[in-house]
N, C-alpha and C. Protein backbone atom coordinates (compact mmCIF):
# COMPACT_ATOMS: atom_id res chain seq x y z
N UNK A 1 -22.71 14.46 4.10
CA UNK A 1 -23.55 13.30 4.37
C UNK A 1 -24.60 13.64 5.41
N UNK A 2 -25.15 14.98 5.48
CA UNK A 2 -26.02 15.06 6.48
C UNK A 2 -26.97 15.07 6.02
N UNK A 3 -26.93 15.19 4.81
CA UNK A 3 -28.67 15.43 4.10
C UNK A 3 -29.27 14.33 4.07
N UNK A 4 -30.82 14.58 5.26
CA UNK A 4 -32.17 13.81 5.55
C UNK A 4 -31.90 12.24 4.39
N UNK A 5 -32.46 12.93 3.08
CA UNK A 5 -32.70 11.76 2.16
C UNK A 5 -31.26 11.27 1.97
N UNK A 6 -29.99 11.35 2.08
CA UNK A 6 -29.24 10.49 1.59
C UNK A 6 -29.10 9.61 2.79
N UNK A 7 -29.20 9.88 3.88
CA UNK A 7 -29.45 8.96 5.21
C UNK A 7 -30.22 7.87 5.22
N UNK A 8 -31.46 8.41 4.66
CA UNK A 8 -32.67 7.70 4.66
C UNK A 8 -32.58 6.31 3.36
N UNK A 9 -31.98 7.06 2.43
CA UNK A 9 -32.06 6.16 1.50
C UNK A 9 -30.69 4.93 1.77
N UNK A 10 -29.56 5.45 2.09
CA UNK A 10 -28.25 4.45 2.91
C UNK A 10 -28.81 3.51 3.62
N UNK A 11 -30.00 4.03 4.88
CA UNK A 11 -30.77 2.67 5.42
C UNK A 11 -31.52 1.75 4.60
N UNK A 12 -32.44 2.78 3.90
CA UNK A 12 -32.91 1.84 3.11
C UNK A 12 -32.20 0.75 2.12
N UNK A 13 -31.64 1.32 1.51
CA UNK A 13 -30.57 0.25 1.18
C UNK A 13 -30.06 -0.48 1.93
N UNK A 14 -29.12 -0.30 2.80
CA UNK A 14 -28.66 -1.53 3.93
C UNK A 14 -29.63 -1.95 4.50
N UNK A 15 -30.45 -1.48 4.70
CA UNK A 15 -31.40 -2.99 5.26
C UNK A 15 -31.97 -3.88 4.23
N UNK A 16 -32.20 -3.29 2.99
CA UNK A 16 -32.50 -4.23 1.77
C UNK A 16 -31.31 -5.21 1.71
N UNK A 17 -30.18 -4.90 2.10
CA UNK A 17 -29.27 -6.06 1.88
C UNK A 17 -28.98 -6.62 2.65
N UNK A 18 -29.35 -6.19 4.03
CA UNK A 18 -29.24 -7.11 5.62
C UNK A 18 -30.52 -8.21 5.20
N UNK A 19 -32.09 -7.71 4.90
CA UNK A 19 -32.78 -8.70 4.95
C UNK A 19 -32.77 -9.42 3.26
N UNK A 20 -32.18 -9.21 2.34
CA UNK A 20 -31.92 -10.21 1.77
C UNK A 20 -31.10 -11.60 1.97
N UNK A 21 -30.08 -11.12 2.42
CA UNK A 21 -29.03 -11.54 3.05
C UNK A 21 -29.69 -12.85 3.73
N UNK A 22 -30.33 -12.24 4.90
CA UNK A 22 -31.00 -13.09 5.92
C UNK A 22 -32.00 -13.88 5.24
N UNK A 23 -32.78 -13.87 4.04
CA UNK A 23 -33.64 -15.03 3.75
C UNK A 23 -32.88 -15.71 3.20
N UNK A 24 -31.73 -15.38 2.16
CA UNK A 24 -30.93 -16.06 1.77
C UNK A 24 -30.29 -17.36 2.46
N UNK A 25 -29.64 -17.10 3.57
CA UNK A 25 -29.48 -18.24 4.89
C UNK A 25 -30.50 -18.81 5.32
N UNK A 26 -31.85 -18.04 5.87
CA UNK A 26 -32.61 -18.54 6.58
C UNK A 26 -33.30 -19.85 5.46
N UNK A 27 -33.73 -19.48 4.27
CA UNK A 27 -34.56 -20.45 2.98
C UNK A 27 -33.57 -21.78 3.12
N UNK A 28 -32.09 -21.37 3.08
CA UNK A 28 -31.03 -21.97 2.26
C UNK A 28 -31.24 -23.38 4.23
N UNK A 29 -30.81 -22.78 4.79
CA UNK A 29 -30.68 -23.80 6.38
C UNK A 29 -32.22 -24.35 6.13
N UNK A 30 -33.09 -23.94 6.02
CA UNK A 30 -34.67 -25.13 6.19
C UNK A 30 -34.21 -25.81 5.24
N UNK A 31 -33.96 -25.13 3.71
CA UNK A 31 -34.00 -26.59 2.85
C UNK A 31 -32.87 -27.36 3.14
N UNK A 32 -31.68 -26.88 3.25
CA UNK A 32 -31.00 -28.22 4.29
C UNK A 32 -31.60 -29.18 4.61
N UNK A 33 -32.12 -28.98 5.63
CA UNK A 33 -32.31 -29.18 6.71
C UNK A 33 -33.51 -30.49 6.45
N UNK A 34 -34.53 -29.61 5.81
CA UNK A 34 -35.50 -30.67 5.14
C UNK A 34 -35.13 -31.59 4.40
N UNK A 35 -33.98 -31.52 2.98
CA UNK A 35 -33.44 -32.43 2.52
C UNK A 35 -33.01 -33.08 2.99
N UNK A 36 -32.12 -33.32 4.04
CA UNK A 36 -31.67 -34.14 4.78
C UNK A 36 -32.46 -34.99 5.47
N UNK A 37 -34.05 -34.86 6.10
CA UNK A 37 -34.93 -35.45 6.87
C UNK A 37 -35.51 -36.37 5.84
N UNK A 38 -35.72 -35.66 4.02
CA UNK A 38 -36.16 -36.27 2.90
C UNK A 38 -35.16 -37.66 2.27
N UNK A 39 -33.78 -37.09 2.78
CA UNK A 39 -33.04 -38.41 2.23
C UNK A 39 -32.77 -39.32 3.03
N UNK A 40 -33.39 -39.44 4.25
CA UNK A 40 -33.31 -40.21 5.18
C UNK A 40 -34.50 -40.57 5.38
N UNK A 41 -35.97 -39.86 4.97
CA UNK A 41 -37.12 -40.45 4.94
C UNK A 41 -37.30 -41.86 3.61
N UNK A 42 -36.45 -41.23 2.33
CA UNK A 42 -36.25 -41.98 1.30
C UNK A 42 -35.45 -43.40 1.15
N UNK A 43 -34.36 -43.36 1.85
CA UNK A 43 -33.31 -44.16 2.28
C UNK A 43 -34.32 -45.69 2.97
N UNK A 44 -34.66 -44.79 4.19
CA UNK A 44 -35.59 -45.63 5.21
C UNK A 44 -36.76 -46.51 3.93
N UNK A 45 -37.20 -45.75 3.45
CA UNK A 45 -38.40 -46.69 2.40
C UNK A 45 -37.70 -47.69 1.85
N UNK A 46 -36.47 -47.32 0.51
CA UNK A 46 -35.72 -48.25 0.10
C UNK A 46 -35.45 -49.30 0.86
N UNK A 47 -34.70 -49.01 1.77
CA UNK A 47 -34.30 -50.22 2.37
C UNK A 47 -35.50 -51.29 2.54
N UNK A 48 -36.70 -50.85 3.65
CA UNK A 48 -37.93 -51.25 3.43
C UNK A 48 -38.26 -52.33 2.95
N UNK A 49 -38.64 -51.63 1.38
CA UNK A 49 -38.55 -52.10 -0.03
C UNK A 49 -37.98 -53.33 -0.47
N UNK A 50 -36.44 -53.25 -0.15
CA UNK A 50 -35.69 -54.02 -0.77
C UNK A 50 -35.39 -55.43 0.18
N UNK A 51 -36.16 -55.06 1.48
CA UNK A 51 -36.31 -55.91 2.42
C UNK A 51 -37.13 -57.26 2.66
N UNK A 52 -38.45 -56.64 1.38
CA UNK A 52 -39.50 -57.38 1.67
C UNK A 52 -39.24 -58.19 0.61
N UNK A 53 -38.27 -58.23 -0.89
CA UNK A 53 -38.35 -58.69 -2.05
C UNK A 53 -37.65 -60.09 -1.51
């Protein structure tokens, strides 16, 4: 395992799967995150809505 390119390419690979990894969570927590602000922005209208009828 000392040879240059199989080193090189092991990183390369593990970091392809460290930063997949990481958008994977990072995409996945905003849209959380946003959905949650969206079903409570939505909620808030309804009610609203159903307030004024």
């Amino acid at each position: 395992m000392n040879n240059p390119y199989v080193l090189f390419w092991a990183a390369l690979i593990l970091g392809s799967i460290f930063w997949y990894g990481f958008l994977v969570f990072y995409v996945g927590a905003k849209a959380g995150r946003e959905i949650r602000v969206m079903t409570k922005t939505l909620g808030a209208a309804k009610a609203r809505d159903q307030v004024g009828k």
